[in-house]
PDB file of N, CA and C in Angstrom:
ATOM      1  N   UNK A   1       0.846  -1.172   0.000  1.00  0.00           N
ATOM      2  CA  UNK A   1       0.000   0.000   0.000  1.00  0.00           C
ATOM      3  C   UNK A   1       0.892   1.236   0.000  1.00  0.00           C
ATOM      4  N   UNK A   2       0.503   2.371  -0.915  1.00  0.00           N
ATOM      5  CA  UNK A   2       1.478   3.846  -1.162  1.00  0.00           C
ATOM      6  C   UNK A   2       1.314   4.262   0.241  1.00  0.00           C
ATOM      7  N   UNK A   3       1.559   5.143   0.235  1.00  0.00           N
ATOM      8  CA  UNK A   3       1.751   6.387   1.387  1.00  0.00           C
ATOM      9  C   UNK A   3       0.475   7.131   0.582  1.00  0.00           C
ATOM     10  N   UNK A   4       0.342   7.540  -0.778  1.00  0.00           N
ATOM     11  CA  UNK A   4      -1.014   7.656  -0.846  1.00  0.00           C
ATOM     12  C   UNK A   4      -2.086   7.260  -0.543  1.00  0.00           C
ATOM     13  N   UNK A   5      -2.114   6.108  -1.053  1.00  0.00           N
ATOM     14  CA  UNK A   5      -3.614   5.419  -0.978  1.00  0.00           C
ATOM     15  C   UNK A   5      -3.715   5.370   0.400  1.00  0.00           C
ATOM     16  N   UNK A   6      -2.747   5.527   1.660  1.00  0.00           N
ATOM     17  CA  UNK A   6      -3.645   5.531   3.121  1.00  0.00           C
ATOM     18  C   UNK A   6      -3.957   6.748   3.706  1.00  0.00           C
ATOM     19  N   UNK A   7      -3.302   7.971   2.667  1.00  0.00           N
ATOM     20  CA  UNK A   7      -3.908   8.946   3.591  1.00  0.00           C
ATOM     21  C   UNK A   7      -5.094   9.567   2.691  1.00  0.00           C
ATOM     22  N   UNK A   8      -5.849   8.731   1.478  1.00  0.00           N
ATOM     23  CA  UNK A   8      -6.758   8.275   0.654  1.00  0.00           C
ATOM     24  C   UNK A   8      -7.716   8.041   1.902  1.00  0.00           C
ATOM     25  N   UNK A   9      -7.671   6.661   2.362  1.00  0.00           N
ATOM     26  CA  UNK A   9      -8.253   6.219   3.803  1.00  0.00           C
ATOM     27  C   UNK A   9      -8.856   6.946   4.675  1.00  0.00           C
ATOM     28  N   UNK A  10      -7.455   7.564   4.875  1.00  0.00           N
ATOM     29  CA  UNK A  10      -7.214   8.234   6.467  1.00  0.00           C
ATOM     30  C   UNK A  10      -8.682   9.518   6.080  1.00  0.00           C
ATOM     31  N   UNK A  11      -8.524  10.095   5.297  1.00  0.00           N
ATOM     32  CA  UNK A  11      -9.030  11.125   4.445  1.00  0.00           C
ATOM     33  C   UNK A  11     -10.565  10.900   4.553  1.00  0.00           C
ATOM     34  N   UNK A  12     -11.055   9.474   3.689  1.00  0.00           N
ATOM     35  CA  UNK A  12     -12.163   8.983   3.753  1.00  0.00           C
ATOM     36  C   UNK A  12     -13.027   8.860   5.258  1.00  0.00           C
ATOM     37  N   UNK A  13     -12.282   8.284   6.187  1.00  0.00           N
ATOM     38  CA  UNK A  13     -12.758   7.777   7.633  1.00  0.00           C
ATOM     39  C   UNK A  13     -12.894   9.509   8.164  1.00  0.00           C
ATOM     40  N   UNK A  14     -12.331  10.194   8.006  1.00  0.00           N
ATOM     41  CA  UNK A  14     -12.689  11.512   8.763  1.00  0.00           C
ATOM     42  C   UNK A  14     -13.498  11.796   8.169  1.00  0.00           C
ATOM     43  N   UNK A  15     -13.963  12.299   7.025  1.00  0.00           N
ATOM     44  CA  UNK A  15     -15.031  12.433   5.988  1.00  0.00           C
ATOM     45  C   UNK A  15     -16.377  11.767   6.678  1.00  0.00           C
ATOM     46  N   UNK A  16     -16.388  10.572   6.787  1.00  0.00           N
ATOM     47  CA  UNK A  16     -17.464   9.924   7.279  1.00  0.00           C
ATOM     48  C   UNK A  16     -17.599  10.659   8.926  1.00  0.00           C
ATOM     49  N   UNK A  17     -16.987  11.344   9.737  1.00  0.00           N
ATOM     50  CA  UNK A  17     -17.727  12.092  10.415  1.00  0.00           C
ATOM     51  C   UNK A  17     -17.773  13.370  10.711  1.00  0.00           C
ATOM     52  N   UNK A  18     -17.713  13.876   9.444  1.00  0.00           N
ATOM     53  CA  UNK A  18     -17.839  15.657   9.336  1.00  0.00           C
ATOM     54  C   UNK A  18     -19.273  15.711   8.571  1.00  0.00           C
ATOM     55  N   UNK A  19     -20.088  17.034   8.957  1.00  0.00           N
ATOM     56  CA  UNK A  19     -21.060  16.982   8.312  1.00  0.00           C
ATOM     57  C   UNK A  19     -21.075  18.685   7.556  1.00  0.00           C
ATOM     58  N   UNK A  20     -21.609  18.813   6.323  1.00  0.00           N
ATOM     59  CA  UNK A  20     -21.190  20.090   5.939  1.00  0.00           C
ATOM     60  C   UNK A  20     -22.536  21.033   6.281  1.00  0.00           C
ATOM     61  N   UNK A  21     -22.284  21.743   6.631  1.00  0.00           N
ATOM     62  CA  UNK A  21     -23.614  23.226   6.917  1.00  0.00           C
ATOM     63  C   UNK A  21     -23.898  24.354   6.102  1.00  0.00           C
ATOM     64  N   UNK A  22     -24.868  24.239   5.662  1.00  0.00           N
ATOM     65  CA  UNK A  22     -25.501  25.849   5.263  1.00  0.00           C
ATOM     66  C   UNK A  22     -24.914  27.058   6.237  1.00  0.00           C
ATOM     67  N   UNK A  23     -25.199  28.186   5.385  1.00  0.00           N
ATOM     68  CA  UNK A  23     -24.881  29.064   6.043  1.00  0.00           C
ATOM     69  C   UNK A  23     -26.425  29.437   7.407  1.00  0.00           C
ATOM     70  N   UNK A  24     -27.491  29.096   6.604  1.00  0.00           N
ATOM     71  CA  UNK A  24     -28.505  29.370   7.032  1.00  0.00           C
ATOM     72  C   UNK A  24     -29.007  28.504   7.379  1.00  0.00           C
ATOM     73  N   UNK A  25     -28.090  27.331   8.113  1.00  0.00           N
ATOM     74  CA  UNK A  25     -28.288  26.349   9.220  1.00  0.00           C
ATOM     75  C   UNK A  25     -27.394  26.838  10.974  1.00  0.00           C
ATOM     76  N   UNK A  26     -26.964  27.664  10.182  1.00  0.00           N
ATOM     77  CA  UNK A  26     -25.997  28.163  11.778  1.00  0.00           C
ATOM     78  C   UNK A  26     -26.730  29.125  12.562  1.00  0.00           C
ATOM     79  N   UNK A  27     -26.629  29.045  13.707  1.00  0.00           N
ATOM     80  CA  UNK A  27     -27.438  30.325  14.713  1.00  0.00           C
ATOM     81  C   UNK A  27     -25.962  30.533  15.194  1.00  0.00           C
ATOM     82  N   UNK A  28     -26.298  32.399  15.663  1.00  0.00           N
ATOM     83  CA  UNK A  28     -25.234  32.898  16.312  1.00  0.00           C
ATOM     84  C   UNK A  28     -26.313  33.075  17.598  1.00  0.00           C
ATOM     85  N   UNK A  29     -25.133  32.376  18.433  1.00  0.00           N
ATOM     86  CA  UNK A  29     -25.542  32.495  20.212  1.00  0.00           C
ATOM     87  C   UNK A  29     -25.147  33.507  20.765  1.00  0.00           C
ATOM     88  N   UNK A  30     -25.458  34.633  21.273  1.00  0.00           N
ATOM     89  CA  UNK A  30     -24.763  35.778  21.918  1.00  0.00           C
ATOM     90  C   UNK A  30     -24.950  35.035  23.321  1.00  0.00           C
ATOM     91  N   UNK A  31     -24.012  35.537  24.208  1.00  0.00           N
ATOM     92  CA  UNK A  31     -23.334  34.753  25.540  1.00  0.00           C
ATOM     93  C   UNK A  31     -23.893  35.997  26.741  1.00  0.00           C
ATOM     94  N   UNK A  32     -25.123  36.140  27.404  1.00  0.00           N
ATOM     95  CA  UNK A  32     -25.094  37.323  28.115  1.00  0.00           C
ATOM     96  C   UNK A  32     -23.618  37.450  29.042  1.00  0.00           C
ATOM     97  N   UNK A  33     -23.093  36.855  29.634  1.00  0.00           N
ATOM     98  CA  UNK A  33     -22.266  37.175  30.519  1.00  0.00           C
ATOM     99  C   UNK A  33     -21.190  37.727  29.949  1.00  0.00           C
ATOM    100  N   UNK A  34     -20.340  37.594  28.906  1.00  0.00           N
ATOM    101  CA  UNK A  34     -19.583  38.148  28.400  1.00  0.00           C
ATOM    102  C   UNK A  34     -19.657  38.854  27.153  1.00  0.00           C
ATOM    103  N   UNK A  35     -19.864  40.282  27.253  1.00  0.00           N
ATOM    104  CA  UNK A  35     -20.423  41.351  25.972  1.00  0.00           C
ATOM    105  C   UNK A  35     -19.168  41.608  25.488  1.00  0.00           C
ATOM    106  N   UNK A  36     -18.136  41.430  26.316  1.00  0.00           N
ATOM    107  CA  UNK A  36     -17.001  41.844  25.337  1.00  0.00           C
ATOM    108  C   UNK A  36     -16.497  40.838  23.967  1.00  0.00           C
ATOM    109  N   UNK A  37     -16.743  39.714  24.354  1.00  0.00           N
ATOM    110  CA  UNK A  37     -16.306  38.718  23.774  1.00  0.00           C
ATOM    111  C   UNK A  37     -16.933  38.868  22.202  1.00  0.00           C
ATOM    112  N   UNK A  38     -16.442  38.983  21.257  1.00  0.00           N
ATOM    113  CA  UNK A  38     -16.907  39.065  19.755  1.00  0.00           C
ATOM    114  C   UNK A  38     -17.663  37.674  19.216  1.00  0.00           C
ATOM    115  N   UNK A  39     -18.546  37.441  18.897  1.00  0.00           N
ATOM    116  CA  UNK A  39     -18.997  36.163  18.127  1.00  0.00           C
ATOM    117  C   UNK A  39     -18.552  36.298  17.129  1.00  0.00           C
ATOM    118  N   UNK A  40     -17.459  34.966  16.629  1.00  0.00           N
ATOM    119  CA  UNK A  40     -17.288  35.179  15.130  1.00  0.00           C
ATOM    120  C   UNK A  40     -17.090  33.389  15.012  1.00  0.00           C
ATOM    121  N   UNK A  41     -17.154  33.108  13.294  1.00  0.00           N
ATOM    122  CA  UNK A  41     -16.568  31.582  13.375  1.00  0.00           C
ATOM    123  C   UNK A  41     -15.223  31.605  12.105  1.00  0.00           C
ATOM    124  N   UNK A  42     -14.813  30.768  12.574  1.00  0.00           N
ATOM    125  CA  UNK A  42     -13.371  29.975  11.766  1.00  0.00           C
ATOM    126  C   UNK A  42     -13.786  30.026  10.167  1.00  0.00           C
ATOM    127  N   UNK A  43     -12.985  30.751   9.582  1.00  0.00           N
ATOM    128  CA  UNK A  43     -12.878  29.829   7.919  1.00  0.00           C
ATOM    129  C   UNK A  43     -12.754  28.220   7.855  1.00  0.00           C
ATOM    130  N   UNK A  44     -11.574  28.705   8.819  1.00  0.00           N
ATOM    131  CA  UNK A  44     -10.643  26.905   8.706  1.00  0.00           C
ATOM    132  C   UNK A  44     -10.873  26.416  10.361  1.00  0.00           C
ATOM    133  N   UNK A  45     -11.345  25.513  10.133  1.00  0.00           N
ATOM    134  CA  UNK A  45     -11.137  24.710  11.431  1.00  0.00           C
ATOM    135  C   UNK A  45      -9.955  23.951  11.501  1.00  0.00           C
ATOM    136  N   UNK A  46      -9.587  24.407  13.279  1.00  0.00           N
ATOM    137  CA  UNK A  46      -8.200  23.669  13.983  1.00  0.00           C
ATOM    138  C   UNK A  46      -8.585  22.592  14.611  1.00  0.00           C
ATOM    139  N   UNK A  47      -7.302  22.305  14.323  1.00  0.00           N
ATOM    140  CA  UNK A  47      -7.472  20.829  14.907  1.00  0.00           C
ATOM    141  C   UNK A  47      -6.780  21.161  16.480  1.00  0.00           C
ATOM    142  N   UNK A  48      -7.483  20.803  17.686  1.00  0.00           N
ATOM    143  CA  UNK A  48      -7.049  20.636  19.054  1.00  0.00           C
ATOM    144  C   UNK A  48      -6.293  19.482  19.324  1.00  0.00           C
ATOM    145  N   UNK A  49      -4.730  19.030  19.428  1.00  0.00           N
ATOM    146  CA  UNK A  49      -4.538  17.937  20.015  1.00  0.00           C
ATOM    147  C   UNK A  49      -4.547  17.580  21.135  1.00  0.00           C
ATOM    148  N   UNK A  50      -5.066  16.400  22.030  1.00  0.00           N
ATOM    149  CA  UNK A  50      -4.912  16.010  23.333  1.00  0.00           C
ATOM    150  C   UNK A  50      -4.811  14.623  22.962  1.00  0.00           C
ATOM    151  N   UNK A  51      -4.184  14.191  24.502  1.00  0.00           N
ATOM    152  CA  UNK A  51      -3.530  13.160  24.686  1.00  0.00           C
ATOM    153  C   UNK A  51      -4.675  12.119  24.394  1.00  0.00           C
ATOM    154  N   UNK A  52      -4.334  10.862  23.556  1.00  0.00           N
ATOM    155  CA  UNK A  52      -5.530   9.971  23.592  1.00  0.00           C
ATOM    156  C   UNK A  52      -5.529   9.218  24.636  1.00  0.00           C
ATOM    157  N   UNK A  53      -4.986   9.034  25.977  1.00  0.00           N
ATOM    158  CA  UNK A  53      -5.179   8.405  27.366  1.00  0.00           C
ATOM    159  C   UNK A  53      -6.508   9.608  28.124  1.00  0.00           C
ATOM    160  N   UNK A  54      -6.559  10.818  27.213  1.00  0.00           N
ATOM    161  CA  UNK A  54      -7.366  11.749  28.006  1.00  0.00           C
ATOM    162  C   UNK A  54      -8.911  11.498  27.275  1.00  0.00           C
ATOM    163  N   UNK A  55      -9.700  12.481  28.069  1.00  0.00           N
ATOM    164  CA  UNK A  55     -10.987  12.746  27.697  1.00  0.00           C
ATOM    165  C   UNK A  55     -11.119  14.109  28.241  1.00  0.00           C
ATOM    166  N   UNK A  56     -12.652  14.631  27.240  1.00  0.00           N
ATOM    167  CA  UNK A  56     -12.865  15.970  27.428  1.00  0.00           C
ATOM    168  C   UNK A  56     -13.891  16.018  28.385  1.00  0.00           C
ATOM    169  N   UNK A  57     -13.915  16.635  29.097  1.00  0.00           N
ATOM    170  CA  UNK A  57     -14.949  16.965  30.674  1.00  0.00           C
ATOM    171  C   UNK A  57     -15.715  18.088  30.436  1.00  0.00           C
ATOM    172  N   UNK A  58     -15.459  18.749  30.242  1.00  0.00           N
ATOM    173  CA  UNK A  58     -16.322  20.300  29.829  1.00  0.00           C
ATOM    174  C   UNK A  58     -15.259  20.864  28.987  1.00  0.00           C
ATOM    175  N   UNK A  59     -15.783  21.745  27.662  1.00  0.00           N
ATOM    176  CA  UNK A  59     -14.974  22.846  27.360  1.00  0.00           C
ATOM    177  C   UNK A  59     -15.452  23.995  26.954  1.00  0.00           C
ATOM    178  N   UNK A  60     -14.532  25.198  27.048  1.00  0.00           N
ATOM    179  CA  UNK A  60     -15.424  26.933  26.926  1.00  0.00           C
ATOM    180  C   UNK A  60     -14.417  27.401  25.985  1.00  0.00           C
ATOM    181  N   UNK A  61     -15.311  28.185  25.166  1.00  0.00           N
ATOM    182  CA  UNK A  61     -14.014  28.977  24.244  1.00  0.00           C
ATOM    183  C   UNK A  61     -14.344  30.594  24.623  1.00  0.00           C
ATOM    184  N   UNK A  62     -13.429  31.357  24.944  1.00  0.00           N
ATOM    185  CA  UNK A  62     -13.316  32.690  24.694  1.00  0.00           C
ATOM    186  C   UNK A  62     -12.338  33.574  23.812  1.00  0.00           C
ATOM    187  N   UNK A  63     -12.091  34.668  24.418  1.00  0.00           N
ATOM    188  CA  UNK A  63     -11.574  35.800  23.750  1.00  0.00           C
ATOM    189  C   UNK A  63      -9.912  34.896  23.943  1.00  0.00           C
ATOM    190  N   UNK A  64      -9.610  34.073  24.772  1.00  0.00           N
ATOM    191  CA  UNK A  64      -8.400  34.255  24.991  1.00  0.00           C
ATOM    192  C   UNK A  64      -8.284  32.902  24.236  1.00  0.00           C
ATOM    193  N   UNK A  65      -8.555  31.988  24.084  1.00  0.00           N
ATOM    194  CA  UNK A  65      -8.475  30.753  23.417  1.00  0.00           C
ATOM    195  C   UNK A  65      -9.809  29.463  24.066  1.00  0.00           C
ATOM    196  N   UNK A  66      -9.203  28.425  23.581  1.00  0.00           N
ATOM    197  CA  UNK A  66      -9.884  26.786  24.560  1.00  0.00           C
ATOM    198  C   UNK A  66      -9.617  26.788  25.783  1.00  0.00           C
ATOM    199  N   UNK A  67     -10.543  26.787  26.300  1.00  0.00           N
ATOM    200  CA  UNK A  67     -10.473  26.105  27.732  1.00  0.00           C
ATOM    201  C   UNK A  67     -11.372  24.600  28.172  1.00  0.00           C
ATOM    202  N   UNK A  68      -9.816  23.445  28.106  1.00  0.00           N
ATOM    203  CA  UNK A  68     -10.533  22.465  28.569  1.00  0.00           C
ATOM    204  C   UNK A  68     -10.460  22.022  30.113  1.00  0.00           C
ATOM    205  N   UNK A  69     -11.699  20.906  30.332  1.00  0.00           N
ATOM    206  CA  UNK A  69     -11.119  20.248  31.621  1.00  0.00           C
ATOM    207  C   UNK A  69     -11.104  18.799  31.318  1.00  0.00           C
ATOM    208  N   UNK A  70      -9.938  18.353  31.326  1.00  0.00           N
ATOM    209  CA  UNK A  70      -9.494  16.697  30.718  1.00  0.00           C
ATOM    210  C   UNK A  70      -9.543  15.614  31.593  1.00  0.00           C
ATOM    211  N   UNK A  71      -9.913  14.549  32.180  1.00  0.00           N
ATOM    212  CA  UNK A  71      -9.403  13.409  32.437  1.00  0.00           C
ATOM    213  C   UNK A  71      -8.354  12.798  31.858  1.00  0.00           C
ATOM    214  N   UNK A  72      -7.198  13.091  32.772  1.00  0.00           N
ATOM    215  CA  UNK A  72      -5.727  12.440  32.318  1.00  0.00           C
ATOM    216  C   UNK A  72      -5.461  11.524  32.940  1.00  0.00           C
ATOM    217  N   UNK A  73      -5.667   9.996  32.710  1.00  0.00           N
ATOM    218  CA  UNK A  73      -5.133   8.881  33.695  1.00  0.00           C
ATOM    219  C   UNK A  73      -5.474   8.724  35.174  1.00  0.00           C
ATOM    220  N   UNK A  74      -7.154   8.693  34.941  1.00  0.00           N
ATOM    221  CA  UNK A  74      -8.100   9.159  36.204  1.00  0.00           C
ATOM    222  C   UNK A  74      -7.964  10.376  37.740  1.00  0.00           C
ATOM    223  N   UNK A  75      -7.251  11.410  36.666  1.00  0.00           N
ATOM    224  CA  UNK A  75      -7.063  12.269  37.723  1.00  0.00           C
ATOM    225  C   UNK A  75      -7.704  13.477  36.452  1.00  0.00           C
ATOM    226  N   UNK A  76      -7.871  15.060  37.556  1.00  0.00           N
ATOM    227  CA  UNK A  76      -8.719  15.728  36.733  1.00  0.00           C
ATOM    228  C   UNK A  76      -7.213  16.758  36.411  1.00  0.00           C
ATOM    229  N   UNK A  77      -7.335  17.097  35.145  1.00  0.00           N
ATOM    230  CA  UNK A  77      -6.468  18.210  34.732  1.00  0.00           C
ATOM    231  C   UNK A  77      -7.431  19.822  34.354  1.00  0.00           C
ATOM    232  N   UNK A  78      -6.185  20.321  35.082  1.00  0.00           N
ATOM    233  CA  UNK A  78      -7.348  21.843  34.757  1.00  0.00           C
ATOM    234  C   UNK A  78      -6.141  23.207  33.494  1.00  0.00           C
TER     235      UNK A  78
END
């Protein structure tokens, strides 16, 4: 197998769980508690890496970036 044809694959399997949106399927949520904070969205979506021993517990995005809270190897990371 190339080095193509698996990231052919690799390519395909993510595909199968992205779903594409209208523009006029999106609602903008304004956040009462924080007015400063700008609503805007991504052209390009990033990719977040975390550890795959972890999991995501809650997460918040603001003005300043991601904020997660992870389960790292049954202890809580903040």
């Amino acid at each position: 197998q190339t080095q193509f044809g698996s990231a052919n694959e690799d390519l395909s399997i993510f595909l199968q769980d992205c779903r594409l949106m209208r523009k006029d399927e999106l609602l903008v949520v304004n956040s009462g508690n924080t007015p400063r904070v700008p609503d805007c969205f991504q052209r390009t979506p990033r990719k977040v890496n975390i550890a795959d021993t972890s999991s995501i517990l809650s997460m918040a995005v603001d003005g300043q970036g991601i904020h997660l809270y992870l389960a790292l190897f049954n202890f809580l990371d903040i």
